[in-house]
Protein backbone atom coordinates (compact mmCIF):
# COMPACT_ATOMS: atom_id res chain seq x y z
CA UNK A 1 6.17 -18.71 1.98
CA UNK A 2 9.77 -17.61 1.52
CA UNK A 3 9.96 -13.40 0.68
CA UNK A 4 12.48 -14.63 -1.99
CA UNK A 5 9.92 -16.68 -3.79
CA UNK A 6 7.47 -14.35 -3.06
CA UNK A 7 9.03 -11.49 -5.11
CA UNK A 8 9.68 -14.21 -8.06
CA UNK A 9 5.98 -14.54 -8.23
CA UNK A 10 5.25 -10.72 -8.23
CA UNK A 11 4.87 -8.74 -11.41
CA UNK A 12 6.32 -5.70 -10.43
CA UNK A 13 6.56 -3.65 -13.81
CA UNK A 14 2.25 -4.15 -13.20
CA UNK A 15 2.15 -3.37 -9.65
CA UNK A 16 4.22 -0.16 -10.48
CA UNK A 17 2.56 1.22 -12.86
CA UNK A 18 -0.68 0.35 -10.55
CA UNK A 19 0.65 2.49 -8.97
CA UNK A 20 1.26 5.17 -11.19
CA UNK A 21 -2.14 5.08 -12.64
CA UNK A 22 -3.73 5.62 -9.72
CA UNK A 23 -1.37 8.30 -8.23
CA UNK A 24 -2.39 10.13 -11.84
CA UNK A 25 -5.37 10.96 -10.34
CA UNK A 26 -4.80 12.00 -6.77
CA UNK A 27 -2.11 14.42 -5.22
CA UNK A 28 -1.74 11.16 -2.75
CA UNK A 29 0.68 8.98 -2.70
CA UNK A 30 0.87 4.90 -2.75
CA UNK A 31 3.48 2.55 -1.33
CA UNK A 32 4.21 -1.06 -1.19
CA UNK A 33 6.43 -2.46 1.09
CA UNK A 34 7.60 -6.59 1.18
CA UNK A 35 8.77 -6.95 4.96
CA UNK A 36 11.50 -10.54 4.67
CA UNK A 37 11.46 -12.44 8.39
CA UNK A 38 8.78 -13.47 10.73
CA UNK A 39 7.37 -11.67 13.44
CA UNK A 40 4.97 -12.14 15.99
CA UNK A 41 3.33 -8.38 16.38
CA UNK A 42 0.44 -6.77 15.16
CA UNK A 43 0.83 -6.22 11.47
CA UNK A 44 -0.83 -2.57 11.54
CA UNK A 45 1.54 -1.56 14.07
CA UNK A 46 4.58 -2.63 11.93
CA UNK A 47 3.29 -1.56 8.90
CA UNK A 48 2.75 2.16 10.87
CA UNK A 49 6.88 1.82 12.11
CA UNK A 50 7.96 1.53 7.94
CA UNK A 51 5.18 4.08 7.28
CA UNK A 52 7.27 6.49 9.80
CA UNK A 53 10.46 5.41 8.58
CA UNK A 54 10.01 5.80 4.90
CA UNK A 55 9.21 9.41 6.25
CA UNK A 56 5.90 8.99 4.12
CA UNK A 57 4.02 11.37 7.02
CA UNK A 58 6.34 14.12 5.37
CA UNK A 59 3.70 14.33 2.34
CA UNK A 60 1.99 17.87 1.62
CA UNK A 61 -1.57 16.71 2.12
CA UNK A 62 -0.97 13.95 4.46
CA UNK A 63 -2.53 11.82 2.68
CA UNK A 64 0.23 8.99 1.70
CA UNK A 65 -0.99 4.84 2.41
CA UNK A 66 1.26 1.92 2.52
CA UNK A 67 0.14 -1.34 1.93
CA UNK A 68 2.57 -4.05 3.59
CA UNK A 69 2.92 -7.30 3.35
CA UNK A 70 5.23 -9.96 5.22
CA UNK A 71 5.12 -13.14 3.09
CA UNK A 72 6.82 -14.82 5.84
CA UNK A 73 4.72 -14.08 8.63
CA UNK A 74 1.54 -14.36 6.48
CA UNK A 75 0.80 -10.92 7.79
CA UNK A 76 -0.28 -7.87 6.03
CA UNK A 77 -1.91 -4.17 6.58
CA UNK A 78 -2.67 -1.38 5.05
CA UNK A 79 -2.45 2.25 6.98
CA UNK A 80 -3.06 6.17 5.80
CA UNK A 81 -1.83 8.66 6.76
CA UNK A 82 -4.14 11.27 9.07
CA UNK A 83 -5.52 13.07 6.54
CA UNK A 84 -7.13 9.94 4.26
CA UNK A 85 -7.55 7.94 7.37
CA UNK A 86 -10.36 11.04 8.80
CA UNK A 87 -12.14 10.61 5.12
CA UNK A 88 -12.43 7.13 4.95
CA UNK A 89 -11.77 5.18 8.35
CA UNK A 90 -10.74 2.22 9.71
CA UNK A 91 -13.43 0.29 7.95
CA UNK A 92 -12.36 0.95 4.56
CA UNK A 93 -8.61 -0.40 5.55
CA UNK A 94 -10.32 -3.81 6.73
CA UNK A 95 -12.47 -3.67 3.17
CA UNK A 96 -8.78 -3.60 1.14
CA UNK A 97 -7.51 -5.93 3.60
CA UNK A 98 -10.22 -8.69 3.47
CA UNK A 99 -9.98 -8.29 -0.69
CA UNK A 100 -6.50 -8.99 -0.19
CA UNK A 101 -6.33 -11.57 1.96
CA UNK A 102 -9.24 -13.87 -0.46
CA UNK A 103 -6.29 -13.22 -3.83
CA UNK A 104 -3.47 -14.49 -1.30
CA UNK A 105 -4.97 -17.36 -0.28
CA UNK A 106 -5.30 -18.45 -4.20
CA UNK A 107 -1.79 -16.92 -4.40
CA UNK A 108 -2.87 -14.22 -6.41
CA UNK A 109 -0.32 -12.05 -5.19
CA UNK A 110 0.38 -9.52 -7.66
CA UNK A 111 -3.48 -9.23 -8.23
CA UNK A 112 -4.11 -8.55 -4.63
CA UNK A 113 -1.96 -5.75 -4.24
CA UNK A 114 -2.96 -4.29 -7.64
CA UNK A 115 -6.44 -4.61 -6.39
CA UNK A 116 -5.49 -2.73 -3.54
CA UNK A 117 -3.72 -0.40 -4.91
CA UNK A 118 -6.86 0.36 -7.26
CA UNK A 119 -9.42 0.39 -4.25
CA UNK A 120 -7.05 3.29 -2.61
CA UNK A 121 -6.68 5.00 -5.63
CA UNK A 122 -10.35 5.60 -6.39
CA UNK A 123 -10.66 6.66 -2.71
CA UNK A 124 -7.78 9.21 -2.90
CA UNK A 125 -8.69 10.30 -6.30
CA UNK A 126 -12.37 11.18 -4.27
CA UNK A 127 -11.07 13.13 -1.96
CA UNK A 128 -8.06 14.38 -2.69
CA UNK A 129 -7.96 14.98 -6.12
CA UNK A 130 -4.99 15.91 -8.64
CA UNK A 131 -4.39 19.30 -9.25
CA UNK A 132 -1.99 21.03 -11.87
CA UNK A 133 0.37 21.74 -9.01
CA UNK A 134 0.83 17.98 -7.36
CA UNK A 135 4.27 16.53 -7.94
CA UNK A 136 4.74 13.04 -7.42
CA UNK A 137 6.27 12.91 -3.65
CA UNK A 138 7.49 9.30 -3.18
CA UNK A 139 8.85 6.34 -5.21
CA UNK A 140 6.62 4.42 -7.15
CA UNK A 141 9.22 1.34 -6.61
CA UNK A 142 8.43 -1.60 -4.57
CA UNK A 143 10.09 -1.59 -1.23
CA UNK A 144 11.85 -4.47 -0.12
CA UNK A 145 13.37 -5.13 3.38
């Protein structure tokens, strides 16, 4: 699927404040990031690259997860940062992943990555809860590139 048609499809205002609700509840933080182009690598190790470049390892807690899909590719990942990645594990990345990949293949888009975004924000919210002092740390906007 073309990215441009891809991002017609999404409902963004929804996915954003997704996003919001769930960073309400968690000093973590949640990003999604729309890759345009093909490529033929490993979509966790791309998706690690814009994790690194949207400096998202710079968070407090280290405890930031992107969620990134390439429409064109048909590739997607999601990756945490160290700190959420030692409390839940690679297993609960493949768990969001599989969910997602079952809404994209009804192109369910937006309701995949809200989905997502839920499942991570229940898991942050767990163990890293929101305190009185937690600022919001990163754009809640949709990354596109």
């Amino acid at each position: 699927m073309r990215t441009r048609d891809f991002l017609s499809r999404l409902e963004h205002a929804r996915i954003m404040s997704a996003i919001r609700e769930a960073e309400s509840k968690t000093s973590g933080e949640i990003r999604v990031y729309i890759q345009r182009g093909k490529f033929d690598t490993d979509p966790v190790m791309v998706a690690q690259k814009k994790f690194q470049r949207l400096a998202m390892h710079r968070t407090r807690e280290r405890n930031a997860v992107l969620i990134f899909v390439a429409p064109r590719a048909h590739k997607f990942a999601v990756v945490g940062d160290k700190a959420i990645h030692e409390k839940c594990g690679e297993q609960f990345w493949k768990h969001v992943v599989d969910g997602m990949r079952v809404h994209f293949q009804n192109e369910k888009f937006s309701h995949a990555l809200i989905e997502a975004i839920n499942e991570v924000g229940k898991v942050l919210a767990t163990h890293f809860p929101r305190t009185s002092a937690n600022a919001n740390e990163l754009p809640d906007e949709i990354v596109e590139s």
